[in-house]
PDB file of N, CA and C in Angstrom:
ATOM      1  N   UNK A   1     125.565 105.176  88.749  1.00  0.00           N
ATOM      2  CA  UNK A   1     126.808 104.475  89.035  1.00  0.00           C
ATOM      3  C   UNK A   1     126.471 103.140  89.686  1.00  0.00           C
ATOM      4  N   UNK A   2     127.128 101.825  89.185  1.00  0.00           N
ATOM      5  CA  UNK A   2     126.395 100.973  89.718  1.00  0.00           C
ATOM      6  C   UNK A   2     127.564 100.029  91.047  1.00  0.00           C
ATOM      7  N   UNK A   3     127.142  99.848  92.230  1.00  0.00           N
ATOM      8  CA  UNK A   3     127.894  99.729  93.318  1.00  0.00           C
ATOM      9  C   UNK A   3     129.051  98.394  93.051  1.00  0.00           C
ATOM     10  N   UNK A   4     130.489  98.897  93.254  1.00  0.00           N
ATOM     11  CA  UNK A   4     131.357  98.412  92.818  1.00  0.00           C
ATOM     12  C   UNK A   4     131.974  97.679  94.267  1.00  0.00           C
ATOM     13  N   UNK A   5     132.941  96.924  94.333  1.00  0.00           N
ATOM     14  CA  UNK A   5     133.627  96.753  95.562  1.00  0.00           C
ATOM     15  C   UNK A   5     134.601  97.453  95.983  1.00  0.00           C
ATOM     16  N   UNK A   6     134.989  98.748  95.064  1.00  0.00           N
ATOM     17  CA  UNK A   6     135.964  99.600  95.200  1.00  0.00           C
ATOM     18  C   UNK A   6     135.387 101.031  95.277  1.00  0.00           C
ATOM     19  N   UNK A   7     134.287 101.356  95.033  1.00  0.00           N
ATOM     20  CA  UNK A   7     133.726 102.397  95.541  1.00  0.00           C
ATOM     21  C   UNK A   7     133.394 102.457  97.118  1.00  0.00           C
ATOM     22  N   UNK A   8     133.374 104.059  98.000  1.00  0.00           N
ATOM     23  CA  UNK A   8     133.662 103.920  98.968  1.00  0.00           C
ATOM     24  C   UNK A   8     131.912 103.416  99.622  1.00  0.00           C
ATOM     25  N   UNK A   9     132.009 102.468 100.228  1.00  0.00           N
ATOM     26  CA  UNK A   9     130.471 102.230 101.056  1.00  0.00           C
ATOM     27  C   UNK A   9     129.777 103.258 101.512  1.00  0.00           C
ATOM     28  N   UNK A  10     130.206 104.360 101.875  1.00  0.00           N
ATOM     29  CA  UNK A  10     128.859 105.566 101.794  1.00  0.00           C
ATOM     30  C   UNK A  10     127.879 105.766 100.055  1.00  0.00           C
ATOM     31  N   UNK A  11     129.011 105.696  99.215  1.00  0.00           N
ATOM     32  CA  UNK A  11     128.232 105.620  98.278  1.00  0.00           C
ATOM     33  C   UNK A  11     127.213 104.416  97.542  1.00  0.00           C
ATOM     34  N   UNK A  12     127.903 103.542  97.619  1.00  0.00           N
ATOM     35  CA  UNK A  12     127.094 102.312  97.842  1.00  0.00           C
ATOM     36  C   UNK A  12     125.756 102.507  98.481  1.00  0.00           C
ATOM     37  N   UNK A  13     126.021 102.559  99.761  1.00  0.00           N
ATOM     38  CA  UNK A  13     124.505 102.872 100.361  1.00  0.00           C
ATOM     39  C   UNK A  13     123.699 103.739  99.767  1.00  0.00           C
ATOM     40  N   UNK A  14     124.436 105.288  99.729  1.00  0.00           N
ATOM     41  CA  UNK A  14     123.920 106.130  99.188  1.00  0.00           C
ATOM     42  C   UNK A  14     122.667 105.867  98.114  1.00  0.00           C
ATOM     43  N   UNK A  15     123.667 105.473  96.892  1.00  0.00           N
ATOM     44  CA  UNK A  15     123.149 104.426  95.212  1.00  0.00           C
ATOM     45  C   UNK A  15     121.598 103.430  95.684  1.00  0.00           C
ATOM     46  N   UNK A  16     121.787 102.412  96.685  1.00  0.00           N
ATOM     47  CA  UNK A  16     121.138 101.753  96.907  1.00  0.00           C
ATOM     48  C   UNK A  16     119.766 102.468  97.381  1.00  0.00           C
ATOM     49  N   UNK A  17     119.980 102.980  98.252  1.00  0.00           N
ATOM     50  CA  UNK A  17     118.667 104.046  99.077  1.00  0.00           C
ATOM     51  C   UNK A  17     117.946 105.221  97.972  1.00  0.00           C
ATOM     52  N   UNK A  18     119.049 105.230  97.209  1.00  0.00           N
ATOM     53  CA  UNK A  18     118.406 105.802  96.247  1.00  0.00           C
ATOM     54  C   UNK A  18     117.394 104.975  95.422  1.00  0.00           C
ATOM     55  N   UNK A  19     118.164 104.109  95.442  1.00  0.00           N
ATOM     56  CA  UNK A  19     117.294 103.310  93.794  1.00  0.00           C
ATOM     57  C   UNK A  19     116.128 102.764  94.569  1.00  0.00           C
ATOM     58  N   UNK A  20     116.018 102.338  95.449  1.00  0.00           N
ATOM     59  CA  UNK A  20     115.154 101.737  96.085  1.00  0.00           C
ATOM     60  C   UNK A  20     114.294 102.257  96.802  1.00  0.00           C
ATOM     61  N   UNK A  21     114.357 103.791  97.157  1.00  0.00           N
ATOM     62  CA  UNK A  21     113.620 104.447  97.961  1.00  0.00           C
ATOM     63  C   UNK A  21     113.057 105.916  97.590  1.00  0.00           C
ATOM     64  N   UNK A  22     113.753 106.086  96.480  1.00  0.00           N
ATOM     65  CA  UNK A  22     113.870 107.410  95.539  1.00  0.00           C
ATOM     66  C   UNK A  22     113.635 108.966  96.851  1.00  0.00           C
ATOM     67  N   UNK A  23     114.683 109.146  98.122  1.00  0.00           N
ATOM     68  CA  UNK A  23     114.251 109.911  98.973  1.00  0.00           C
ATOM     69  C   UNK A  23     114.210 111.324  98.880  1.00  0.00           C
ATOM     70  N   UNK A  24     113.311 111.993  99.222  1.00  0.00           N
ATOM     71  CA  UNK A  24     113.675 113.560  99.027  1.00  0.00           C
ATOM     72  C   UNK A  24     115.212 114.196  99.439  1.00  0.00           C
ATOM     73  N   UNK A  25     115.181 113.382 100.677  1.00  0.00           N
ATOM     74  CA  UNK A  25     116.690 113.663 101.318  1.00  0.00           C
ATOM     75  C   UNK A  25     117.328 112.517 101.510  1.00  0.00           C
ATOM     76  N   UNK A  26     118.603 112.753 101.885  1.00  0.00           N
ATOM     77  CA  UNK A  26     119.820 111.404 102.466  1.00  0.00           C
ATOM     78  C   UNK A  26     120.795 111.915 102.412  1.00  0.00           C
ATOM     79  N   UNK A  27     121.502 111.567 103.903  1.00  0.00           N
ATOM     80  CA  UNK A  27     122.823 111.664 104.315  1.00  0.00           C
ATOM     81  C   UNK A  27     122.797 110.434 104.892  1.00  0.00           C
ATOM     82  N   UNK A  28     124.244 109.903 104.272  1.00  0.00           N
ATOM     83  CA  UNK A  28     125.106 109.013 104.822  1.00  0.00           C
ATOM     84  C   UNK A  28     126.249 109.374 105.415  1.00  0.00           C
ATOM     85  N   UNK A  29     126.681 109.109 106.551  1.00  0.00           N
ATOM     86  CA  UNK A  29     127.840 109.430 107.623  1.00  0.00           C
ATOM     87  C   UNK A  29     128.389 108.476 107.337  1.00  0.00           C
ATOM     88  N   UNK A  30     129.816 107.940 107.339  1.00  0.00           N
ATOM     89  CA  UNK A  30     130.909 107.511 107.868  1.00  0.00           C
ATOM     90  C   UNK A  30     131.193 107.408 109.126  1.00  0.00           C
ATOM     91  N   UNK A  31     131.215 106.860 109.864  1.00  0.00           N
ATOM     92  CA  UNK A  31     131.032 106.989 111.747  1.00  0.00           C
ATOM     93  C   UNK A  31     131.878 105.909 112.211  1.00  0.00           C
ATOM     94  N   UNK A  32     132.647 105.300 111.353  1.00  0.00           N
ATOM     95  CA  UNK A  32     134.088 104.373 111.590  1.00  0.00           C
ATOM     96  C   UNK A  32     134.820 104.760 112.512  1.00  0.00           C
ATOM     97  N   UNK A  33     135.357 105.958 112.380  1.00  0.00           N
ATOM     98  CA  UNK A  33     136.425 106.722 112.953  1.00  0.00           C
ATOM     99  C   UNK A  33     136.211 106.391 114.457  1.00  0.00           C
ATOM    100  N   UNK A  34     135.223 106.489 114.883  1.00  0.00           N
ATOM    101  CA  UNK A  34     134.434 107.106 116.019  1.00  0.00           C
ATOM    102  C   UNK A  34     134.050 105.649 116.868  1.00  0.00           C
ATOM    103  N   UNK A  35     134.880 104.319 116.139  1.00  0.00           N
ATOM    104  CA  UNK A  35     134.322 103.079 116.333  1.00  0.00           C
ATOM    105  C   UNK A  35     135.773 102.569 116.549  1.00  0.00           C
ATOM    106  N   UNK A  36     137.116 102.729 115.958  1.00  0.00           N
ATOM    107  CA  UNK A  36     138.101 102.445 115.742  1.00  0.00           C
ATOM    108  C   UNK A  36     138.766 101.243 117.123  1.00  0.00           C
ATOM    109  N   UNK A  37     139.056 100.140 116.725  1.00  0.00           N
ATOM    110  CA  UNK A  37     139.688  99.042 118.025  1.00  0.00           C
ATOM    111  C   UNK A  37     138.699  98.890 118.543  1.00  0.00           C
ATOM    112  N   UNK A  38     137.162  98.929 118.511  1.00  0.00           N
ATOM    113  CA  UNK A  38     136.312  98.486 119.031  1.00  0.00           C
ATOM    114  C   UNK A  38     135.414  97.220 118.455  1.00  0.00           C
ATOM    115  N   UNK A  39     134.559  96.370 118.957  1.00  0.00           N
ATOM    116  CA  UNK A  39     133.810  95.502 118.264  1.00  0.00           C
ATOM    117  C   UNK A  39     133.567  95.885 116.539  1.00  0.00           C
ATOM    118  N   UNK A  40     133.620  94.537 115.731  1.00  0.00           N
ATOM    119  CA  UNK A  40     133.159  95.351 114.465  1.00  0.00           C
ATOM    120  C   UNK A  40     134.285  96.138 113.886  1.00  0.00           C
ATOM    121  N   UNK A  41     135.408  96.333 114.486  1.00  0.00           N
ATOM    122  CA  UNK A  41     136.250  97.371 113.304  1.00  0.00           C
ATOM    123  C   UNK A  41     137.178  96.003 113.132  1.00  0.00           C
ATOM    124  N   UNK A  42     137.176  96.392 111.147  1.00  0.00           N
ATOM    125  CA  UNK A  42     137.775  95.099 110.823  1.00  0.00           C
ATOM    126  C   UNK A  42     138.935  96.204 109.833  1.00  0.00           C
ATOM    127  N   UNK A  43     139.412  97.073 110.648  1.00  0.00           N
ATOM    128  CA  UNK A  43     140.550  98.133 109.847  1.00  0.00           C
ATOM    129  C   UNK A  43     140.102  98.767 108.200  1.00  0.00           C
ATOM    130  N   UNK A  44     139.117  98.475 107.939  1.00  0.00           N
ATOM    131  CA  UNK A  44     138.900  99.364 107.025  1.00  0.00           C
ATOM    132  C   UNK A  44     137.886 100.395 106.978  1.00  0.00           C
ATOM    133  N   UNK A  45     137.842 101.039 107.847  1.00  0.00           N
ATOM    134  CA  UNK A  45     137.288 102.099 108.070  1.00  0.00           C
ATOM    135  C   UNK A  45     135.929 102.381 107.509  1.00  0.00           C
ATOM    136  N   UNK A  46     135.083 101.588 107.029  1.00  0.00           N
ATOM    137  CA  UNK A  46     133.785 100.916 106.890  1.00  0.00           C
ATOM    138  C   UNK A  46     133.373 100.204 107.383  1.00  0.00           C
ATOM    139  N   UNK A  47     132.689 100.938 108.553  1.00  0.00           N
ATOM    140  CA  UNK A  47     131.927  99.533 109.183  1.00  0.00           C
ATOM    141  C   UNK A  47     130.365 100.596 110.127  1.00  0.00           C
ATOM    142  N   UNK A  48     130.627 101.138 110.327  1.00  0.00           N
ATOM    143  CA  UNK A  48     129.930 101.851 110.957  1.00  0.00           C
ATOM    144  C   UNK A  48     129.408 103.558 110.478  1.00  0.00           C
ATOM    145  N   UNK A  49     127.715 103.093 110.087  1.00  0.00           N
ATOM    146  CA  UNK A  49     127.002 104.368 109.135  1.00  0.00           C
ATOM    147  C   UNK A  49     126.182 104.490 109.969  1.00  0.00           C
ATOM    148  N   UNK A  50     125.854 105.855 109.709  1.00  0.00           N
ATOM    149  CA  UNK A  50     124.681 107.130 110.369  1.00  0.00           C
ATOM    150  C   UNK A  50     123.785 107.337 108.660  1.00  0.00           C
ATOM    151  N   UNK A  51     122.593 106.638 108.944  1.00  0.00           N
ATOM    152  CA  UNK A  51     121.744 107.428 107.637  1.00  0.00           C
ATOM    153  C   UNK A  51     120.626 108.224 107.929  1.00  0.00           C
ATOM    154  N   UNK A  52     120.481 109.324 107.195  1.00  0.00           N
ATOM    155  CA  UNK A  52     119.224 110.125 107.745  1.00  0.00           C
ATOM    156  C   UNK A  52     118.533 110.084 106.638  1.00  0.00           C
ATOM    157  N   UNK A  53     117.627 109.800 106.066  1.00  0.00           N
ATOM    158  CA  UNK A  53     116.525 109.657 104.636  1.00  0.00           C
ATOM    159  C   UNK A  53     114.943 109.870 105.281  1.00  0.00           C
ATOM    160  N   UNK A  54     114.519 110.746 104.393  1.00  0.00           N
ATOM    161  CA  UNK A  54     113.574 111.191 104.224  1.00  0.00           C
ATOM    162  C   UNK A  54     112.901 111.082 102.745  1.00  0.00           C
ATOM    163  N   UNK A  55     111.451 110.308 102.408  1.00  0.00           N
ATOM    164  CA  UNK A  55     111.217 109.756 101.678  1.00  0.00           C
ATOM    165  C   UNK A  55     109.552 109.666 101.145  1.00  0.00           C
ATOM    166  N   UNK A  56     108.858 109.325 100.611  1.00  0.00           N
ATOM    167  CA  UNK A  56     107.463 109.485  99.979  1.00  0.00           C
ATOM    168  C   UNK A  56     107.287 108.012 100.658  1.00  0.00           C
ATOM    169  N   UNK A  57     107.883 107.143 100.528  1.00  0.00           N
ATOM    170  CA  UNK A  57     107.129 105.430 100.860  1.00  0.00           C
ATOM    171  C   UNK A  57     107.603 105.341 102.426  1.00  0.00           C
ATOM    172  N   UNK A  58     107.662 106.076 103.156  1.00  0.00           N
ATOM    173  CA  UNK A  58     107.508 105.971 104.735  1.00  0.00           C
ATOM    174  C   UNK A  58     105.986 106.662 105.015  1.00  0.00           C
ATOM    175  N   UNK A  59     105.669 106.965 104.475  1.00  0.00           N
ATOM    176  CA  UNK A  59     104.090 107.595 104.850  1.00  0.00           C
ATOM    177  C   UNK A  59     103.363 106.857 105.529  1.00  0.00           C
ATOM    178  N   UNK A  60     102.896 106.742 106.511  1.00  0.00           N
ATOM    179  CA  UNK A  60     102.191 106.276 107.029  1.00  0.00           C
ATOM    180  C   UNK A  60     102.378 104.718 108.130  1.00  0.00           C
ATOM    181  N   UNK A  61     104.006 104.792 107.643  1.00  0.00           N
ATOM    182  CA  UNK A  61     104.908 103.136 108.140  1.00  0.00           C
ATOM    183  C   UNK A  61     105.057 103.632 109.840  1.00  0.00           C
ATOM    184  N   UNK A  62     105.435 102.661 110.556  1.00  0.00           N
ATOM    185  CA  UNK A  62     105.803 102.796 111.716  1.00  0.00           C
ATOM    186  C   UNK A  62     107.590 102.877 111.394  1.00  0.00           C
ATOM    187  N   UNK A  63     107.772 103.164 112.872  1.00  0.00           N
ATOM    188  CA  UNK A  63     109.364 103.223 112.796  1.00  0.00           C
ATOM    189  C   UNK A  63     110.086 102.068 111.975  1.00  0.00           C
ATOM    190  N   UNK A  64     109.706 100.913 113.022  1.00  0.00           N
ATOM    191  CA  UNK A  64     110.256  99.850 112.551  1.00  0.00           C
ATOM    192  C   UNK A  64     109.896  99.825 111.248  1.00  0.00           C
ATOM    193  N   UNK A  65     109.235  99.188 110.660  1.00  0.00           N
ATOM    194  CA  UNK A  65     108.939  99.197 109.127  1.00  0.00           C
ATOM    195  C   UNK A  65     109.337 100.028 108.080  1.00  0.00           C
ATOM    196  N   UNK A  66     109.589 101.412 108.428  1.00  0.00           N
ATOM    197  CA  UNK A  66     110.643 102.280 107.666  1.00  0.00           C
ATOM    198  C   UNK A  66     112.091 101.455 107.737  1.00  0.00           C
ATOM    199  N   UNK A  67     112.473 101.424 109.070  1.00  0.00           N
ATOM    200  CA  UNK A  67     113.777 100.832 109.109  1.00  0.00           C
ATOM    201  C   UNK A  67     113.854  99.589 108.411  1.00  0.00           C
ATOM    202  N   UNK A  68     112.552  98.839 108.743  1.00  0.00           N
ATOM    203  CA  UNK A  68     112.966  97.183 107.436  1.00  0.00           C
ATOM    204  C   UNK A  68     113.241  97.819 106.177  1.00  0.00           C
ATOM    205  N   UNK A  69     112.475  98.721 105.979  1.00  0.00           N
ATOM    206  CA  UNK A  69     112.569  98.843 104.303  1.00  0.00           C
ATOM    207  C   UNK A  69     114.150  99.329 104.123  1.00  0.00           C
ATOM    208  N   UNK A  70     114.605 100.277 104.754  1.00  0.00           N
ATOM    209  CA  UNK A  70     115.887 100.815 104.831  1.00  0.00           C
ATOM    210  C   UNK A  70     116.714  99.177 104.578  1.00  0.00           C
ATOM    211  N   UNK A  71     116.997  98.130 105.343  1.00  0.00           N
ATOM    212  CA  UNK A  71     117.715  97.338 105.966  1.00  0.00           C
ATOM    213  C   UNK A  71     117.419  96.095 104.596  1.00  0.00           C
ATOM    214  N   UNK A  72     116.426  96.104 103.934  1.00  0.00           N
ATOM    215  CA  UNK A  72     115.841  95.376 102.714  1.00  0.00           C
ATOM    216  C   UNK A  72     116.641  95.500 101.993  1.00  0.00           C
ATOM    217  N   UNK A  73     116.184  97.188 101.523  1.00  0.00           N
ATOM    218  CA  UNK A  73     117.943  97.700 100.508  1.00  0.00           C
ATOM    219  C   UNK A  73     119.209  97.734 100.772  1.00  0.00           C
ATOM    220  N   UNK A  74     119.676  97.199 102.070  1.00  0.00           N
ATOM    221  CA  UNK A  74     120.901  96.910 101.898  1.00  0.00           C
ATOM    222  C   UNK A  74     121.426  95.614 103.022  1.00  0.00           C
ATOM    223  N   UNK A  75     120.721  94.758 102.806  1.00  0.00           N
ATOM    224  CA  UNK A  75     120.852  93.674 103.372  1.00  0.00           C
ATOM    225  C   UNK A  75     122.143  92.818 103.043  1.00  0.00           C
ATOM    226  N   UNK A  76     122.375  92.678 102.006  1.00  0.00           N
ATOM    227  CA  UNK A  76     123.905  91.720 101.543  1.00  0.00           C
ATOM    228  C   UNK A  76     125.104  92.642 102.019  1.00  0.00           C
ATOM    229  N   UNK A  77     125.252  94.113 102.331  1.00  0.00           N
ATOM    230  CA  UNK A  77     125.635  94.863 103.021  1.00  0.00           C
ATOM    231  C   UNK A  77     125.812  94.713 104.380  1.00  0.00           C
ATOM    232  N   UNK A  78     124.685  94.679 105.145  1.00  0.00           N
ATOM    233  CA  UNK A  78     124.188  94.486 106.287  1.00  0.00           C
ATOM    234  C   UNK A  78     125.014  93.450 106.899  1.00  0.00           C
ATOM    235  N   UNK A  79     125.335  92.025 105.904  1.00  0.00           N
ATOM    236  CA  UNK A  79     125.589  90.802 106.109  1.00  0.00           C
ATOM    237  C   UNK A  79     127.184  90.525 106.223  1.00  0.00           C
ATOM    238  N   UNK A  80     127.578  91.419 105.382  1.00  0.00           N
ATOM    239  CA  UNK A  80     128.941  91.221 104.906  1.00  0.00           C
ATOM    240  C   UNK A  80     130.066  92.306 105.083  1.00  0.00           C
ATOM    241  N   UNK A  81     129.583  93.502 105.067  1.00  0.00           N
ATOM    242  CA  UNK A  81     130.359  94.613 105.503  1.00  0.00           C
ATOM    243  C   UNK A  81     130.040  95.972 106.631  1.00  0.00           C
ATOM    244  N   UNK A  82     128.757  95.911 106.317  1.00  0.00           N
ATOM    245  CA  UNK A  82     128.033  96.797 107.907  1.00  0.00           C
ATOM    246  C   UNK A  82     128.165  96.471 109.009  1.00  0.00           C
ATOM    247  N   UNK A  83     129.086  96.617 109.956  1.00  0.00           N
ATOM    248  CA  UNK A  83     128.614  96.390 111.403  1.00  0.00           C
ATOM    249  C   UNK A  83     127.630  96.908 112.104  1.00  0.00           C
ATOM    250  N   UNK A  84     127.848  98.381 112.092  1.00  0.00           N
ATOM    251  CA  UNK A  84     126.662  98.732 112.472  1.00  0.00           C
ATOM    252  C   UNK A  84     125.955 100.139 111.598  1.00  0.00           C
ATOM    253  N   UNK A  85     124.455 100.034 112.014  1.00  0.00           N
ATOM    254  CA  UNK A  85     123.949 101.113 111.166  1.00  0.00           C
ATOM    255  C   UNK A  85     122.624 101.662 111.779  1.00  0.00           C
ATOM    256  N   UNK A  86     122.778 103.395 111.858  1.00  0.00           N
ATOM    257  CA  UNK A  86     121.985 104.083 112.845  1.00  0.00           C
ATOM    258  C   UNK A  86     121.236 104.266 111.657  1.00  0.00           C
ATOM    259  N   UNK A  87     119.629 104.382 111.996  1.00  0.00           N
ATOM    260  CA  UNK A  87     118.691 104.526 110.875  1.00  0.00           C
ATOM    261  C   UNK A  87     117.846 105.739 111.307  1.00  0.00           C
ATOM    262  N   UNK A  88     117.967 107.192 111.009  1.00  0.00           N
ATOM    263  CA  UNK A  88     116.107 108.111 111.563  1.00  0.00           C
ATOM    264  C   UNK A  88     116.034 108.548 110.019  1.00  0.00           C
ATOM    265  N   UNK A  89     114.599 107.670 110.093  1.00  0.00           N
ATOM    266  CA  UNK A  89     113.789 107.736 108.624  1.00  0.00           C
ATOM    267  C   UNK A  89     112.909 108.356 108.919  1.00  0.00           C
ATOM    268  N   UNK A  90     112.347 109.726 108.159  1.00  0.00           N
ATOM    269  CA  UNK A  90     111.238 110.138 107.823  1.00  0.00           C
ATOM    270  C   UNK A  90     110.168 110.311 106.937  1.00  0.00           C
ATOM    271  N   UNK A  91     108.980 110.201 106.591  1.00  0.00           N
ATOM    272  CA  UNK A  91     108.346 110.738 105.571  1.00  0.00           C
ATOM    273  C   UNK A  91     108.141 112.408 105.589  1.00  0.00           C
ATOM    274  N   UNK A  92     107.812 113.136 104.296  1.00  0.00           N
ATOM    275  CA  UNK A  92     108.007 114.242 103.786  1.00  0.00           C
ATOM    276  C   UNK A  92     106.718 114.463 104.431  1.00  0.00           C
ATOM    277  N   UNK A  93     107.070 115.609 106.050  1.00  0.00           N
ATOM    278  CA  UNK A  93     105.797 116.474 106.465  1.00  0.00           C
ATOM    279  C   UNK A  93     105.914 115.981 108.115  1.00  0.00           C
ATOM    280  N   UNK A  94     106.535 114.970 108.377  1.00  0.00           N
ATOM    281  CA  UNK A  94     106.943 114.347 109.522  1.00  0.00           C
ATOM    282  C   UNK A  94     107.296 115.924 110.757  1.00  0.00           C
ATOM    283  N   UNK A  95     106.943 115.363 111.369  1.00  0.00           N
ATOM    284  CA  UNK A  95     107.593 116.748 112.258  1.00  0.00           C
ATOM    285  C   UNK A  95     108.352 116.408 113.548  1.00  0.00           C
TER     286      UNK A  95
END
């Protein structure tokens, strides 16, 4: 499915982290709700994600550098409709 402006931004991300990261796992949260009249809420209830991905190309990365790569794939995101975004990336075996 290729990311539309009318599809909901969990999936978007979702799509993106996929294509770009091919992860064993991923959850994307919605965490708007939980943000509502605060900095960053611009009333559409997208603005604020929880991602958890677990992946083969974090092997051996430091935190940060997992998280660039995360923040790579969705940078025009990042720019334009993300306010904010919680990142715990793992590689497969991480403990």
């Amino acid at each position: 499915m290729a990311p539309t402006s009318t599809a909901p931004l969990t999936q978007i991300i979702a799509n993106r982290l996929t294509e770009a990261l091919a992860p064993s796992r991923l959850e994307v949260t919605n965490e708007s709700h939980l943000h509502a009249g605060h900095m960053g809420d611009d009333g559409t209830s997208e603005t604020h994600f929880r991602v958890a991905i677990e992946a083969p190309a974090f092997a051996g990365l430091s935190r940060v550098a997992r998280q660039r790569l995360v923040n790579r794939a969705l940078a025009d995101l990042l720019a334009t409709r993300i306010h904010a975004l919680a990142i715990a990336a793992r590689a497969p075996g991480d403990a």
